[in-house]
Protein backbone atom coordinates (compact mmCIF):
# COMPACT_ATOMS: atom_id res chain seq x y z
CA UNK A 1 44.59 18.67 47.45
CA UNK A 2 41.26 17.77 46.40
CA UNK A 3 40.45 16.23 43.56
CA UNK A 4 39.43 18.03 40.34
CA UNK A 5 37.37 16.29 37.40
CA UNK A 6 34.40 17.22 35.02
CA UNK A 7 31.02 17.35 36.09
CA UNK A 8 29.94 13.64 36.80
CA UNK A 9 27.27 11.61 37.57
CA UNK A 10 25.93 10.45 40.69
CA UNK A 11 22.65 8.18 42.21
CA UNK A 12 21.81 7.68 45.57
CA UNK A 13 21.58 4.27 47.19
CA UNK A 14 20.01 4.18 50.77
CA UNK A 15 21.08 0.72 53.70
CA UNK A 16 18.99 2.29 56.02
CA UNK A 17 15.58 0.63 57.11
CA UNK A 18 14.98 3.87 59.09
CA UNK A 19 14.67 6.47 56.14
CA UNK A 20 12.52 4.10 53.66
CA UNK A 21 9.99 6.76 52.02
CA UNK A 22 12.82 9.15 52.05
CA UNK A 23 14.22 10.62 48.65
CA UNK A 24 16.75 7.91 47.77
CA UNK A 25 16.65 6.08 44.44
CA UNK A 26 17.81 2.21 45.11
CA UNK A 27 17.14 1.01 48.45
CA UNK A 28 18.79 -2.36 50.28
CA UNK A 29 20.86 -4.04 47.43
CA UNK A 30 23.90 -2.46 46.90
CA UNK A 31 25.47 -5.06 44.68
CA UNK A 32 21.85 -4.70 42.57
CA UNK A 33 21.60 -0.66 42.72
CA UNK A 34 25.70 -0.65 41.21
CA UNK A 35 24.50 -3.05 38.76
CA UNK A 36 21.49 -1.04 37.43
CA UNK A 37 23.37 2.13 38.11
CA UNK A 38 26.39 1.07 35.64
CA UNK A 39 24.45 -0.20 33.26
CA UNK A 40 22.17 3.22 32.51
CA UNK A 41 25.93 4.92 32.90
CA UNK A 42 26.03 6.65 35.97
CA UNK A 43 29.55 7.74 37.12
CA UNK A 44 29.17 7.34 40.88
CA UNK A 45 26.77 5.97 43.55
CA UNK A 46 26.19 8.25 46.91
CA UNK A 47 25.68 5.97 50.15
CA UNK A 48 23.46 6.52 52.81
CA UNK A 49 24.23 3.49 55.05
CA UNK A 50 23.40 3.01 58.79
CA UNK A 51 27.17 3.58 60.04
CA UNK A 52 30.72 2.55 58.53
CA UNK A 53 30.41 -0.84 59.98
CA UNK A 54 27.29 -1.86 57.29
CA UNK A 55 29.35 -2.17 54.33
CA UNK A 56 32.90 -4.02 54.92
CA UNK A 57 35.28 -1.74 52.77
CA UNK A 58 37.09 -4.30 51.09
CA UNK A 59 32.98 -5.34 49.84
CA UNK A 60 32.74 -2.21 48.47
CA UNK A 61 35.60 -1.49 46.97
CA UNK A 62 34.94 -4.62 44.54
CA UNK A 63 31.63 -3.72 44.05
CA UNK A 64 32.32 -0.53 42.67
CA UNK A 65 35.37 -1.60 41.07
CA UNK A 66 32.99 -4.65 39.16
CA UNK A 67 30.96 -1.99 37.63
CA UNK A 68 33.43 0.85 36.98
CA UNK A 69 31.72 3.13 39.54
CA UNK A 70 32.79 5.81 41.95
CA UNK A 71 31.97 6.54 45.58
CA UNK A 72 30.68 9.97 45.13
CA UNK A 73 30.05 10.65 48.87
CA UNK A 74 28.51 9.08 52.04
CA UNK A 75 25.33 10.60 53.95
CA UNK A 76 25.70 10.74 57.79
CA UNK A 77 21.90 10.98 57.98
CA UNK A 78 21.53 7.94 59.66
CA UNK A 79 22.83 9.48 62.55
CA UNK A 80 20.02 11.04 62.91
CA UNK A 81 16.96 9.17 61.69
CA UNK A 82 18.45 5.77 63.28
CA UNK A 83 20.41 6.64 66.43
CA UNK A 84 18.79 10.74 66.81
CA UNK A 85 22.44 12.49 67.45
CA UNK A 86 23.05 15.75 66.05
CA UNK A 87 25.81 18.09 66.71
CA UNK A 88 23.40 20.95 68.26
CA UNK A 89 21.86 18.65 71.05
CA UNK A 90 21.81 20.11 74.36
CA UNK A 91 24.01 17.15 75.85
CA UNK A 92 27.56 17.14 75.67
CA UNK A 93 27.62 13.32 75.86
CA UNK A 94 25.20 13.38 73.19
CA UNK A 95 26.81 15.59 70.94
CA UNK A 96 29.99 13.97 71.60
CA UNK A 97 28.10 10.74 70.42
CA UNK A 98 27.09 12.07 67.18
CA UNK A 99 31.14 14.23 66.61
CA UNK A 100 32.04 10.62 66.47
CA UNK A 101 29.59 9.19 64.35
CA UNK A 102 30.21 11.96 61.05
CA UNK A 103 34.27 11.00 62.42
CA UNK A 104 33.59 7.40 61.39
CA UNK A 105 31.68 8.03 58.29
CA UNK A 106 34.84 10.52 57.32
CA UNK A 107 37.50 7.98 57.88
CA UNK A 108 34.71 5.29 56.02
CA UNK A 109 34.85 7.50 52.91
CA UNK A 110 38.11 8.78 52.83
CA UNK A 111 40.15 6.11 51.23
CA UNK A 112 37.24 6.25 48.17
CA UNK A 113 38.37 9.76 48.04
CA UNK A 114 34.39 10.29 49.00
CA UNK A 115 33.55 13.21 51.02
CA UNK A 116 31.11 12.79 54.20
CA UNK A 117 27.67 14.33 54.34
CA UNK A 118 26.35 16.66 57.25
CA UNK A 119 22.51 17.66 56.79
CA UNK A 120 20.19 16.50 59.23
CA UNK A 121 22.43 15.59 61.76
CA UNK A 122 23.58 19.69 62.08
CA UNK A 123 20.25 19.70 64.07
CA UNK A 124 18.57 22.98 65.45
CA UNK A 125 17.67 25.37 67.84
CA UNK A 126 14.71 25.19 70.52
CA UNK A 127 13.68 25.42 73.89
CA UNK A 128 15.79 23.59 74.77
CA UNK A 129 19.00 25.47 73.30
CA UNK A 130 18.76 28.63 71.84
CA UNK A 131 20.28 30.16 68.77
CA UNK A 132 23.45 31.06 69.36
CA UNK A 133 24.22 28.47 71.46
CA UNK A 134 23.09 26.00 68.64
CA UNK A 135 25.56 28.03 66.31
CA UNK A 136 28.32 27.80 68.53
CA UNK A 137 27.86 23.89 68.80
CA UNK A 138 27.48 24.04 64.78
CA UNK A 139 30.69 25.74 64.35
CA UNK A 140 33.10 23.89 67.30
CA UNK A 141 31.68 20.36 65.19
CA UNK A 142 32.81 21.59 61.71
CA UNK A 143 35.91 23.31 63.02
CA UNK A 144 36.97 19.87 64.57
CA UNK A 145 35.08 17.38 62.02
CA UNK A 146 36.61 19.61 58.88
CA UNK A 147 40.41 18.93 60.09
CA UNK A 148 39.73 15.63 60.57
CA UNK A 149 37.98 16.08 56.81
CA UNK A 150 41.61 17.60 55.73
CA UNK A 151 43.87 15.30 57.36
CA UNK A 152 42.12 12.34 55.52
CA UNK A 153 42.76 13.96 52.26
CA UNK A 154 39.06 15.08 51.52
CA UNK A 155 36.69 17.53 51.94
CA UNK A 156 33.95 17.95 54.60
CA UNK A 157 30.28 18.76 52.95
CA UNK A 158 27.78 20.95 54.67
CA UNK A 159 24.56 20.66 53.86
CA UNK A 160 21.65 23.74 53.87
CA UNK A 161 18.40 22.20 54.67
CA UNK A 162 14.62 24.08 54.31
CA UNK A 163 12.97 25.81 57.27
CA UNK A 164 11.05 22.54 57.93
CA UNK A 165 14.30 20.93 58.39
CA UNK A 166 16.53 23.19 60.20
CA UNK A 167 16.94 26.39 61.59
CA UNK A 168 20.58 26.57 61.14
CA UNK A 169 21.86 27.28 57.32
CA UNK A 170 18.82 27.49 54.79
CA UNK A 171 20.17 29.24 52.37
CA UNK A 172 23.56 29.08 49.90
CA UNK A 173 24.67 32.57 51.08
CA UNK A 174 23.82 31.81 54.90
CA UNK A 175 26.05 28.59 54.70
CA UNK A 176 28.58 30.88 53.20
CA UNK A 177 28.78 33.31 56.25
CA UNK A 178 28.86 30.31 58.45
CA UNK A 179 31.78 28.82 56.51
CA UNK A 180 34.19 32.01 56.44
CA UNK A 181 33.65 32.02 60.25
CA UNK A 182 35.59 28.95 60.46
CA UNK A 183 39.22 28.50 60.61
CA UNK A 184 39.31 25.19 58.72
CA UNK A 185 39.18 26.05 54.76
CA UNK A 186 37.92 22.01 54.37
CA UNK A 187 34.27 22.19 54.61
CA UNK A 188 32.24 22.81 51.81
CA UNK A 189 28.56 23.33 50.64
CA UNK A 190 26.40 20.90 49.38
CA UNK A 191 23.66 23.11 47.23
CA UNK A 192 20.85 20.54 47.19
CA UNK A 193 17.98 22.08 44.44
CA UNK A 194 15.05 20.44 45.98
CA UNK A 195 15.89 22.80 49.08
CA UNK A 196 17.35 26.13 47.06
CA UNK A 197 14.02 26.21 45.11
CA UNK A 198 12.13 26.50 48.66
CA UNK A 199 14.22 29.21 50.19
CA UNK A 200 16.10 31.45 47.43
CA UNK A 201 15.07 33.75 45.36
CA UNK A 202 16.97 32.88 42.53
CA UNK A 203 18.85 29.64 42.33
CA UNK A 204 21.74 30.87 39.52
CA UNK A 205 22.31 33.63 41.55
CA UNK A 206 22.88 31.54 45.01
CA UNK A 207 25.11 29.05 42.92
CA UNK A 208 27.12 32.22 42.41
CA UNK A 209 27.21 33.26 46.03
CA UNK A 210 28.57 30.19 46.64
CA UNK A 211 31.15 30.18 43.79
CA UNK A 212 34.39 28.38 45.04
CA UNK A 213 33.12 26.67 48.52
CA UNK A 214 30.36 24.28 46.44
CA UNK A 215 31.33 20.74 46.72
CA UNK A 216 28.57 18.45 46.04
CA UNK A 217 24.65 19.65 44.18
CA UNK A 218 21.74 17.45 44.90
CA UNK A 219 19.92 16.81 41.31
CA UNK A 220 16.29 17.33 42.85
CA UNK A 221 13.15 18.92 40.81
CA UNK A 222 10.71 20.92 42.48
CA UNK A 223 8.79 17.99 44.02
CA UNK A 224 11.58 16.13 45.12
CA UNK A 225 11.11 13.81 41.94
CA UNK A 226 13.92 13.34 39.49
CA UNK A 227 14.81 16.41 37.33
CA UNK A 228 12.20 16.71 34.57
CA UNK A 229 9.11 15.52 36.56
CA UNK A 230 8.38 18.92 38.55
CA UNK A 231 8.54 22.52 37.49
CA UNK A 232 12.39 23.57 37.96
CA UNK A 233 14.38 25.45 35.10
CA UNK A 234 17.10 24.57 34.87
CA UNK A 235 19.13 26.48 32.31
CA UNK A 236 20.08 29.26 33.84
CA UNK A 237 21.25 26.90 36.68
CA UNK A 238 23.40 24.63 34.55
CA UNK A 239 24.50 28.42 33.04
CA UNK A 240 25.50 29.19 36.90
CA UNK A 241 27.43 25.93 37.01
CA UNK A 242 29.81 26.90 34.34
CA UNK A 243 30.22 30.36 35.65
CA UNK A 244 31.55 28.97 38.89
CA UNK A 245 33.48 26.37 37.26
CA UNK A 246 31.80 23.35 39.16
CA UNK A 247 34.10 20.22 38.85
CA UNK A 248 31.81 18.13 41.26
CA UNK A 249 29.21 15.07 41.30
CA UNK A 250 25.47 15.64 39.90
CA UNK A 251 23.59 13.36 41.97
CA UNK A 252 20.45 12.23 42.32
CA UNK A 253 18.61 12.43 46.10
CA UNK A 254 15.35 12.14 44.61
CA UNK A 255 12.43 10.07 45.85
CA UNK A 256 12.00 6.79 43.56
CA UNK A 257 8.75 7.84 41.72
CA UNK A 258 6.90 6.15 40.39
CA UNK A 259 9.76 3.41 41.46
CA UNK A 260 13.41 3.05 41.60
CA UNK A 261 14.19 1.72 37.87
CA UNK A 262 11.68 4.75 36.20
CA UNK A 263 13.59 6.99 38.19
CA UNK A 264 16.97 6.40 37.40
CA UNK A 265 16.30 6.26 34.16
CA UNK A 266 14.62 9.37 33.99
CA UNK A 267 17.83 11.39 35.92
CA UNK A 268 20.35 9.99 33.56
CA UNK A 269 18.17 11.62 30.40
CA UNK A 270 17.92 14.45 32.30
CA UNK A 271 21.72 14.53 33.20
CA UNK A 272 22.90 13.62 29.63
CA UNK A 273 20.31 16.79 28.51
CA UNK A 274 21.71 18.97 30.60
CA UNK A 275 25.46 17.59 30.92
CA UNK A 276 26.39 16.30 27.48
CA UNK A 277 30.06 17.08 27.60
CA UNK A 278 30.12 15.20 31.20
CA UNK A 279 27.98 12.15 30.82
């Protein structure tokens, strides 16, 4: 079973030297980004560290634990941007490499009752391995990486990225075709806004194709800033929300504009505007 709560609140904290200028609020300090995240009253933090050997569990557990926060989920990102493994590479070794990298991050998160994170490391097709072939890699991963997902007590999360991303999943209903091809019912999709708003049409109405298999939303505006700094509306999203009865995190993979402190701040006013039964 999964677990089921109210809509909560979530910022992301990035360990990895690799991604700085990437859209991550607190960067470096953990013990410093849990402070400052408990104190504005966010729920959760979201990790994006370089592997599961960067933070020793035991350290994190007391760090959260000091400030009343969750572990809303891990990022495997680093897979890519630090060690450049994804799951559609045309080596088997390779591929192989980066099965067990998400595999570590899954049994990292697990006992926090945190899902893991697949985006960029899903990868793409080229020259060098064409479409269906990159599909077929796609699929064998999350077939394999969900069970291990499920056996751990926790879901997988799949992430649709923009065109200038990936080729693989871009859209909500596009990850949703790719999940009901599996035969593992642990994976679910991560509906990131900063993406939707590039490639759907209508961002309530992809919230609804995706009713019952969303398991994590990225809190983005428009420009990737925090939620109130771009041009999103967002009621008829938080409308789409309810309709699908999302119990998930909120959370905030947003760049740190104009820094990390100013843009905290500014996603917990915008959570607490649009959340005030959850936050």
């Amino acid at each position: 079973m999964f677990r089921v709560m109210p809509i909560r609140s979530a910022v992301t904290v990035s360990l990895v030297p690799e991604a700085r200028g990437g859209p991550f609020v607190f960067w470096d300090d953990l013990p410093s980004a849990c402070r400052k995240a408990s104190a504005l009253g966010f729920d959760a933090i979201e990790l994006f560290a370089p592997g599961p050997e960067a933070v020793a569990p035991a350290d994190l557990r007391k760090v959260l634990d000091e400030h009343g926060l969750q572990l809303a989920a891990v990022g495997t990102g680093a897979g890519w941007v630090k060690h450049r493994l994804t799951l559609t590479l045309p080596s088997s070794a390779e591929r192989a490499k980066a099965r067990d990298f998400i595999r570590a991050m899954i049994d990292f998160a697990a006992p926090f009752g945190a899902p893991a994170i697949i985006g960029s490391m899903q990868g793409r097709s080229n020259e060098e391995v064409d479409a269906a072939t990159a599909a077929g890699y796609l699929t064998d991963a999350l077939e394999v990486l969900g069970e291990r997902a499920r056996a751990q007590g926790v879901p997988l999360i799949y992430e649709p990225l923009n065109r200038y991303e990936t080729n693989m999943a871009n859209t909500i209903g596009q990850s949703v075709s790719l999940l009901k091809r599996l035969s593992t019912g642990h994976v679910r999709i991560l509906a990131d806004l900063f993406h939707m708003n590039i490639e759907e049409s209508n961002l309530a109405d992809a919230f609804r194709a995706g009713a019952g298999l969303i398991g994590h939303v990225h809190f983005a505006d428009s420009n990737r800033k925090p939620i109130g700094l771009g041009h999103l509306e967002l009621e008829q999203v938080v409308k789409a929300l309810a309709d699908v009865d999302y119990q998930g995190y909120i959370s905030a993979e947003v760049l740190p504009d104009p820094d990390p402190d100013a843009a905290a701040e500014q996603t917990i006013r915008s959570f607490r505007r649009w959340f005030p039964r959850s936050g």
